[in-house]
C-alpha atoms as a PDB file:
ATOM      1  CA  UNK A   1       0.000   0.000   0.000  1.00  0.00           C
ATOM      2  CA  UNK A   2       0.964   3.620  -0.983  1.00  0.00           C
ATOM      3  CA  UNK A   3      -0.540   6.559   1.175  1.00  0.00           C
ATOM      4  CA  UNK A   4      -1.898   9.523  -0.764  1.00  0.00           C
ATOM      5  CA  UNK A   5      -3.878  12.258   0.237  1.00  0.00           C
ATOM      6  CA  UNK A   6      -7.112  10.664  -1.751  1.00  0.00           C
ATOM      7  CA  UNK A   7      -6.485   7.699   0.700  1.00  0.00           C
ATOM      8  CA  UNK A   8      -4.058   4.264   0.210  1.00  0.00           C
ATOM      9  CA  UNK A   9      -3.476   3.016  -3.089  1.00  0.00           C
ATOM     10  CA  UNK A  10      -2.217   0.085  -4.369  1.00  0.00           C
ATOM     11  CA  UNK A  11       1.060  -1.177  -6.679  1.00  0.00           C
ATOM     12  CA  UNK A  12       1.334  -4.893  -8.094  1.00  0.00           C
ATOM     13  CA  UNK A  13       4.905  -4.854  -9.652  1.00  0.00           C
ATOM     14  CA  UNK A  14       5.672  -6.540 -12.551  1.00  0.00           C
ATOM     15  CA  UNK A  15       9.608  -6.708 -12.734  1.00  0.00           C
ATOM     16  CA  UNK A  16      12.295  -7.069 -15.314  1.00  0.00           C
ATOM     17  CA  UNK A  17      15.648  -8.191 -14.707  1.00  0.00           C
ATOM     18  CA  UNK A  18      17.716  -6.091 -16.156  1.00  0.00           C
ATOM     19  CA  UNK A  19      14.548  -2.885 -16.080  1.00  0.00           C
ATOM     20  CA  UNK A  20      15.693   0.183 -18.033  1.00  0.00           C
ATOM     21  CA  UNK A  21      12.453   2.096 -17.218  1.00  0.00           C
ATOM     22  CA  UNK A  22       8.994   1.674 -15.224  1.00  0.00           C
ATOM     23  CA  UNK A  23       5.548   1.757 -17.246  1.00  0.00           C
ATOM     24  CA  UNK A  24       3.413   2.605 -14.473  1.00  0.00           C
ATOM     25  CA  UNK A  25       0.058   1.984 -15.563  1.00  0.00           C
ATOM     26  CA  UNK A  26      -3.787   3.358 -14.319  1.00  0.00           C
ATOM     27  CA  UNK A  27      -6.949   1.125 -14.819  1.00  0.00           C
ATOM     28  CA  UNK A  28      -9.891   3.626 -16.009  1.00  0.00           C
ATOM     29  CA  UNK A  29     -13.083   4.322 -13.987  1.00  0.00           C
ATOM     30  CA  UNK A  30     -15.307   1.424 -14.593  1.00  0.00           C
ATOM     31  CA  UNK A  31     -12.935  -1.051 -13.913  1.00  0.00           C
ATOM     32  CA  UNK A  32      -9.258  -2.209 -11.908  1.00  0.00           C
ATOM     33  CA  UNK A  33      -6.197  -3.585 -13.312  1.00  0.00           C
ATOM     34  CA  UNK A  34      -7.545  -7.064 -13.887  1.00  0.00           C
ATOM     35  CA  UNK A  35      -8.152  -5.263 -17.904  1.00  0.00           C
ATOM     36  CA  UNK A  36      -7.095  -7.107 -20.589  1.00  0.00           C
ATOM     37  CA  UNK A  37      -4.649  -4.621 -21.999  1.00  0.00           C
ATOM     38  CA  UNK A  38      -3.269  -3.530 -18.629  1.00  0.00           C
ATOM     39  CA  UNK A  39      -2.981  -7.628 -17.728  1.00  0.00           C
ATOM     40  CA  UNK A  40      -1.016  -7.949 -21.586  1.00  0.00           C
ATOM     41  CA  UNK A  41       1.553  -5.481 -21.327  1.00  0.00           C
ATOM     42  CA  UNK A  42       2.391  -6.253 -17.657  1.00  0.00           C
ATOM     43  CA  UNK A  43       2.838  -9.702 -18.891  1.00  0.00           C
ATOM     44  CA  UNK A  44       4.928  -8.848 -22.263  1.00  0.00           C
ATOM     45  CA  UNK A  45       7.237  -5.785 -21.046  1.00  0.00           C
ATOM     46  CA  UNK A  46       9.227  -7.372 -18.377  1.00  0.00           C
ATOM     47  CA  UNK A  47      10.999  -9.465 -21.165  1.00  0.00           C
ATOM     48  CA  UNK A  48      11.968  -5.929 -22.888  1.00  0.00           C
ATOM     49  CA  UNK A  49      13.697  -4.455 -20.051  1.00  0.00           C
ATOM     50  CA  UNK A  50      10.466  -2.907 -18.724  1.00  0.00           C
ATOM     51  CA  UNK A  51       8.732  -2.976 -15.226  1.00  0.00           C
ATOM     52  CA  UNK A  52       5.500  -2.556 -15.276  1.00  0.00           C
ATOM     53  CA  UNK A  53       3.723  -0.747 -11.998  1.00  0.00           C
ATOM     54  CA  UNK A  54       0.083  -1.182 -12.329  1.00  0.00           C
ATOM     55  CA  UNK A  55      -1.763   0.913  -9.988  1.00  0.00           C
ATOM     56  CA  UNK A  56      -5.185   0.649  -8.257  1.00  0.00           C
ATOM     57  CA  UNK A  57      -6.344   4.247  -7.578  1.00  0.00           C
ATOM     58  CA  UNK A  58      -7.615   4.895  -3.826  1.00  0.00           C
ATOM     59  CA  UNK A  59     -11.136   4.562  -4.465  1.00  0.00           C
ATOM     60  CA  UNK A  60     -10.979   1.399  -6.325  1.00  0.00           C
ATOM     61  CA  UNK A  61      -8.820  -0.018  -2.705  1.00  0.00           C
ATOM     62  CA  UNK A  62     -11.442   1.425  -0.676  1.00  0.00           C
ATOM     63  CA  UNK A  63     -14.016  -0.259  -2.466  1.00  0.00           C
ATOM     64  CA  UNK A  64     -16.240   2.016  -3.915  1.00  0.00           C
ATOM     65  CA  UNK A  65     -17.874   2.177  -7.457  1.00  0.00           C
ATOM     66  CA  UNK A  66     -17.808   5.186  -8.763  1.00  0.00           C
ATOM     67  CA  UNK A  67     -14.593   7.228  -9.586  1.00  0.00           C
ATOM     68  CA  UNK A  68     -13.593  10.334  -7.801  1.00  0.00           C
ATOM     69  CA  UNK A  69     -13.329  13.752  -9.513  1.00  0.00           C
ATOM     70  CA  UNK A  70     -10.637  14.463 -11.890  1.00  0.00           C
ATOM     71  CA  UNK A  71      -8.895  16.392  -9.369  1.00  0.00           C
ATOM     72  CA  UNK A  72      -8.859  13.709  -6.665  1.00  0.00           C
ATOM     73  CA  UNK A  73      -7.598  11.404  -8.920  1.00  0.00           C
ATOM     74  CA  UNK A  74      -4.670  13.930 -10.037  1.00  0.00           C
ATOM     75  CA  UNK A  75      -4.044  13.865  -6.167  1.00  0.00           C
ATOM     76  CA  UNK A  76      -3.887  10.221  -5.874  1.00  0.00           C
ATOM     77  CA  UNK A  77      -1.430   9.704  -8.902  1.00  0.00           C
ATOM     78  CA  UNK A  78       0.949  12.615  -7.238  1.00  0.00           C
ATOM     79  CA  UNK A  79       1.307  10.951  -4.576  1.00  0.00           C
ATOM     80  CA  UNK A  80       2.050   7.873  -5.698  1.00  0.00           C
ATOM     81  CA  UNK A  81       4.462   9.286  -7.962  1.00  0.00           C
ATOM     82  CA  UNK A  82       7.820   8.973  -5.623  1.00  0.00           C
ATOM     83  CA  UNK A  83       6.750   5.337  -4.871  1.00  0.00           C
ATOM     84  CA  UNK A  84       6.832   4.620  -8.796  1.00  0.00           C
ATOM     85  CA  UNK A  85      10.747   6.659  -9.157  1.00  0.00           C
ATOM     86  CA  UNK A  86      11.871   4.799  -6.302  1.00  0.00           C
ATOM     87  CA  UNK A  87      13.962   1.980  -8.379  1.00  0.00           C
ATOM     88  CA  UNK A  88      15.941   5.281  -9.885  1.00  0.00           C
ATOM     89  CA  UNK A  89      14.592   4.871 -13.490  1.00  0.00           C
ATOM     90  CA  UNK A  90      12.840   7.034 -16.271  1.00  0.00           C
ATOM     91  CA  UNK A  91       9.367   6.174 -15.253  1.00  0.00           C
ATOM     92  CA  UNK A  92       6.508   6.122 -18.548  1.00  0.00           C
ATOM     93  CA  UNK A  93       3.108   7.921 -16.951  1.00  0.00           C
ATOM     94  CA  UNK A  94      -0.010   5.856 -18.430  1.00  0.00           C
ATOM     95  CA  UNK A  95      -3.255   4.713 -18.023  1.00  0.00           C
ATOM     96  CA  UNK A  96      -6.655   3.278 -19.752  1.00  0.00           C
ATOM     97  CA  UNK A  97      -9.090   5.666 -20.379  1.00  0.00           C
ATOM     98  CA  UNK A  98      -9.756   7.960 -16.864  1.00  0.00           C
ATOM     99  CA  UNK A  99      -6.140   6.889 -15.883  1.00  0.00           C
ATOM    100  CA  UNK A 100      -4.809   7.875 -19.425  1.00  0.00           C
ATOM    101  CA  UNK A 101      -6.371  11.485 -18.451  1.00  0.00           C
ATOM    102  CA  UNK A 102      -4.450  11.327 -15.661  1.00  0.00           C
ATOM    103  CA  UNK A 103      -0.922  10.796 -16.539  1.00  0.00           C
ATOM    104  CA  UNK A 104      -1.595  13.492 -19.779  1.00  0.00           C
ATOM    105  CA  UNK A 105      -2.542  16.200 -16.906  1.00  0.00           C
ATOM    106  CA  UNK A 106      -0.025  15.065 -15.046  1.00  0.00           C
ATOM    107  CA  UNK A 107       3.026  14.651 -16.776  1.00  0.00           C
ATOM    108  CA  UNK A 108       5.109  17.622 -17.053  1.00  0.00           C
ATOM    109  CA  UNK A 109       4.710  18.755 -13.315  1.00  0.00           C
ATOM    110  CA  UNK A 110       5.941  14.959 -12.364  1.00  0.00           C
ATOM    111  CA  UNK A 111       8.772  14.859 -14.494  1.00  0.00           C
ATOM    112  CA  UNK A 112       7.199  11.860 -16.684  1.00  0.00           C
ATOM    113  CA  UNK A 113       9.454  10.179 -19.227  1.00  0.00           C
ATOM    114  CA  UNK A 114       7.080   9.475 -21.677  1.00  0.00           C
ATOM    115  CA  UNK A 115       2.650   9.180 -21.582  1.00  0.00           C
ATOM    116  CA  UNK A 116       1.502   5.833 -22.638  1.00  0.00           C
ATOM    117  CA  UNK A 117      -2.319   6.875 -23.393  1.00  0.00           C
ATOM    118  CA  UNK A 118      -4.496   3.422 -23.556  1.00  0.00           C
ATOM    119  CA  UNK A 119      -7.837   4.017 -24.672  1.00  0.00           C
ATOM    120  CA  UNK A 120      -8.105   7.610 -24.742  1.00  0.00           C
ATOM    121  CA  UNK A 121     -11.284   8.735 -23.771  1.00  0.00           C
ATOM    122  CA  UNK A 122     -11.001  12.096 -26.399  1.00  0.00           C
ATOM    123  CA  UNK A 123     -14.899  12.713 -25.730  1.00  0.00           C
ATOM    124  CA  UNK A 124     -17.816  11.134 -23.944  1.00  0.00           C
ATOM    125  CA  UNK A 125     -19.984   8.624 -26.339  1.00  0.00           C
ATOM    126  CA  UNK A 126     -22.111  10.654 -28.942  1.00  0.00           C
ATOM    127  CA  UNK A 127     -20.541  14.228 -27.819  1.00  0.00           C
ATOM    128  CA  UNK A 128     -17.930  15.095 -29.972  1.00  0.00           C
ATOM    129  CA  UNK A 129     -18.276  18.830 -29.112  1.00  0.00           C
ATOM    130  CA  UNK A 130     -17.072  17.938 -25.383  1.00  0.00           C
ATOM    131  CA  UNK A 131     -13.390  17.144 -26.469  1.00  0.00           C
ATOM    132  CA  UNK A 132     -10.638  16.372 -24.358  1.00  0.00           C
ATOM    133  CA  UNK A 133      -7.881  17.109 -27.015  1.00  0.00           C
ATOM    134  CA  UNK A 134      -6.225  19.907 -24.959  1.00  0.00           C
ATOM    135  CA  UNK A 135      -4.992  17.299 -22.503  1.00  0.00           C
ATOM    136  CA  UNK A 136      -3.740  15.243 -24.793  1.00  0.00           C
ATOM    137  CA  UNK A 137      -1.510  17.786 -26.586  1.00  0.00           C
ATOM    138  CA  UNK A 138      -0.438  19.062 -23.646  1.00  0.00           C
ATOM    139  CA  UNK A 139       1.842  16.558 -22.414  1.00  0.00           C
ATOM    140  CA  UNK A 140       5.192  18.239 -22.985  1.00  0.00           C
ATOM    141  CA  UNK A 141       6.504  14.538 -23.516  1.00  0.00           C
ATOM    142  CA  UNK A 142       6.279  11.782 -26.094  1.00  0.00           C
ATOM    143  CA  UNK A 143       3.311  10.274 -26.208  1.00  0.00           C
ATOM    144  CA  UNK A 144       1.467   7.129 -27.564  1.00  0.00           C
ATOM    145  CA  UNK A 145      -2.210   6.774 -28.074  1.00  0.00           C
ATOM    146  CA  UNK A 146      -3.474   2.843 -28.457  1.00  0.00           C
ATOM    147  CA  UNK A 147      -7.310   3.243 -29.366  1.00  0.00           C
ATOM    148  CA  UNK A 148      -9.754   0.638 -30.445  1.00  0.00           C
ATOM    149  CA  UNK A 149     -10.907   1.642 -34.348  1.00  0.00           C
ATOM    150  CA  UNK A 150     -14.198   1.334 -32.942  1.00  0.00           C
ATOM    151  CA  UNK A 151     -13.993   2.899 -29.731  1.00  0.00           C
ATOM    152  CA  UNK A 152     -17.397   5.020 -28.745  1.00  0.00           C
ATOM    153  CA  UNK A 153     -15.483   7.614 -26.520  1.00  0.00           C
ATOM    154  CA  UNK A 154     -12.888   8.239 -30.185  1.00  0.00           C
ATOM    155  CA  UNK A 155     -12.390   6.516 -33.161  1.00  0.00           C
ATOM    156  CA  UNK A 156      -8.918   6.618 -34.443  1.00  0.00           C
ATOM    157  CA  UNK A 157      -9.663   8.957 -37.337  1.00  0.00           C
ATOM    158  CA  UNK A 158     -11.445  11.722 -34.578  1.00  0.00           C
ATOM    159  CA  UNK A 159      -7.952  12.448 -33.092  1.00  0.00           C
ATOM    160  CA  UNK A 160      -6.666  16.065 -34.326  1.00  0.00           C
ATOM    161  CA  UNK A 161      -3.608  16.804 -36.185  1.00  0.00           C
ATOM    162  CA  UNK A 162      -0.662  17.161 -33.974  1.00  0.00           C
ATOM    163  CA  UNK A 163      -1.489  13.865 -31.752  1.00  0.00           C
ATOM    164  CA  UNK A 164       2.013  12.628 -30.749  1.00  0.00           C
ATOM    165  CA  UNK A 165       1.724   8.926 -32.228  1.00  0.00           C
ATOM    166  CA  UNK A 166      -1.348   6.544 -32.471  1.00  0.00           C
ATOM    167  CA  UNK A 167      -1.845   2.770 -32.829  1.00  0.00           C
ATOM    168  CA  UNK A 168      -4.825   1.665 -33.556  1.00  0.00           C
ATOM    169  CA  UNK A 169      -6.433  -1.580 -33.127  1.00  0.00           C
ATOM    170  CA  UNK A 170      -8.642  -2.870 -35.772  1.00  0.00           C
ATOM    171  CA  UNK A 171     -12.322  -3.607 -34.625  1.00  0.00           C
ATOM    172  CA  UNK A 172     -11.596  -2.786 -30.851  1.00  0.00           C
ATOM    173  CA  UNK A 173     -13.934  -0.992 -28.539  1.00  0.00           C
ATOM    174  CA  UNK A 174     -12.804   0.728 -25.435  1.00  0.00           C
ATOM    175  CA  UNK A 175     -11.554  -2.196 -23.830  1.00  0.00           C
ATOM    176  CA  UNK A 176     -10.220  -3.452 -27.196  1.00  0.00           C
ATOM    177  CA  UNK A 177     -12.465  -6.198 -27.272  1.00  0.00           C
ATOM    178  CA  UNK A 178     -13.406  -7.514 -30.813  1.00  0.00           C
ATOM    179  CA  UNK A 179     -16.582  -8.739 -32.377  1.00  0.00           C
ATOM    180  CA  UNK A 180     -15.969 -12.583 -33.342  1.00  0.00           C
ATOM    181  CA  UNK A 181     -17.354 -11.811 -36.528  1.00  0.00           C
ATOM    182  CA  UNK A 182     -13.960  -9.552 -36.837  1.00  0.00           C
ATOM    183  CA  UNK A 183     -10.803 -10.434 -39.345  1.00  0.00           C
ATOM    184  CA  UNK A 184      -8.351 -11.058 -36.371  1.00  0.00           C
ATOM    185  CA  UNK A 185      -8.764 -12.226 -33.289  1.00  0.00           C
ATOM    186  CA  UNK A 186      -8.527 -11.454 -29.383  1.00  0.00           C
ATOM    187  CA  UNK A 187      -5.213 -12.146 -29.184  1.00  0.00           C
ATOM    188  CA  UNK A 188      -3.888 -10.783 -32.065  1.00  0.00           C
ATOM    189  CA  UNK A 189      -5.920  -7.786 -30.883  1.00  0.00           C
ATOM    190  CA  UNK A 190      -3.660  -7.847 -27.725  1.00  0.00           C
ATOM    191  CA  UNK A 191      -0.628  -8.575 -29.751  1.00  0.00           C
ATOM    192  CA  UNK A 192      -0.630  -5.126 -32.018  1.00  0.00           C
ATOM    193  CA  UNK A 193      -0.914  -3.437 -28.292  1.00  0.00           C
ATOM    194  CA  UNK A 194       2.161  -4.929 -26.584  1.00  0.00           C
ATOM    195  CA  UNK A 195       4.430  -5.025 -29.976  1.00  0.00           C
ATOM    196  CA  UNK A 196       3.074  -1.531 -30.844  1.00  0.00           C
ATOM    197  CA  UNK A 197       3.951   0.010 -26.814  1.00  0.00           C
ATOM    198  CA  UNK A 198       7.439  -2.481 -27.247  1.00  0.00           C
ATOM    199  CA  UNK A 199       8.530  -0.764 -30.266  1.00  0.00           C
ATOM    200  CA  UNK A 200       7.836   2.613 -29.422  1.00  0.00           C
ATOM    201  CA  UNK A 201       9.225   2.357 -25.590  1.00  0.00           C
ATOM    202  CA  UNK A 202      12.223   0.944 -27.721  1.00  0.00           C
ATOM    203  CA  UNK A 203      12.389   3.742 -29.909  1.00  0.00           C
ATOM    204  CA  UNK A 204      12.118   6.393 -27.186  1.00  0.00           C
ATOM    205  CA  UNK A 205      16.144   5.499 -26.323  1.00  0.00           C
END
């Protein structure tokens, strides 16, 4: 357990050998790290010279359903912050969805290597007008957007010009689950996502 002022939070470490960085990662608001993307990468990475920190926000450990405001959880990933730095290396800020928020608003002011952006909620389902763009440009770090190509809350083609790098996954929602009616599977699903983060961690030096 991590104390933060929005309450104790929670850090299952994934760790690589020889780690040259930490992906620490956020689950979203209607669900905990048990999601399939979070649960791939923390099981690919490791073998790349990546430890992977997924994090359960406060609210999720203190058992309640419903997500905080944006500000509270901004509070909760601050504090957890010097937890994640503690093994001394470049740590990647990311997150599904609410948690992808997160690290975007947060990354400059932590000193964030990079923003790993899963599921990038860019505006609520059917409300285009109510975009959440800014936060994404406004990183001040490299940044990678994985979105499903049919994800409600922003399809691939909805993100505006100047979005750092995307990756998108063919026939993926906003969990990047795909119909079985769909030309690839599940797993290959998962696949583009943890070849696609490999390769650009890899590229990021």
């Amino acid at each position: 357990m991590v104390g933060t002022d929005a309450g104790d939070a929670r850090i299952s470490w994934h760790t690589a050998r020889r780690a040259r960085l930490v992906l620490a990662l956020s689950h979203g608001a209607g669900g905990g790290i048990e999601a399939r993307d979070l649960r791939a990468l923390a099981g690919a990475l490791p073998a790349h010279g990546v430890t992977v920190a997924l994090v359960e926000q406060p609210w999720r450990v203190a058992g309640k359903k419903v997500a905080p405001a944006p500000k509270t959880l901004d509070t909760g990933w601050r504090g957890l912050w010097p937890a994640l730095a503690k093994p001394g290396l470049p740590v990647i800020s990311g997150g599904r969805s609410a948690g992808a928020r997160v690290a975007c608003r947060t990354a400059a002011e932590l000193g964030a290597h990079a923003v790993l952006a899963l599921s990038f909620p860019l505006h609520p389902p059917g409300r285009p007008e109510k975009s959440r763009a800014g936060e994404l440009l406004g990183t001040g770090v490299p940044t990678l957007v994985v979105q499903g190509g049919n994800d409600p809350f922003g399809r691939p083609e909805e993100f505006p010009e100047g979005t750092h790098e995307l990756i998108e996954v063919p026939y993926g929602d906003h969990g990047f689950a795909v119909p079985k009616r769909a030309e690839i599977g599940q797993d290959r699903a998962l696949e583009i996502i943890t070849e696609g983060v490999a390769g650009w961690i890899a590229s990021l030096g």
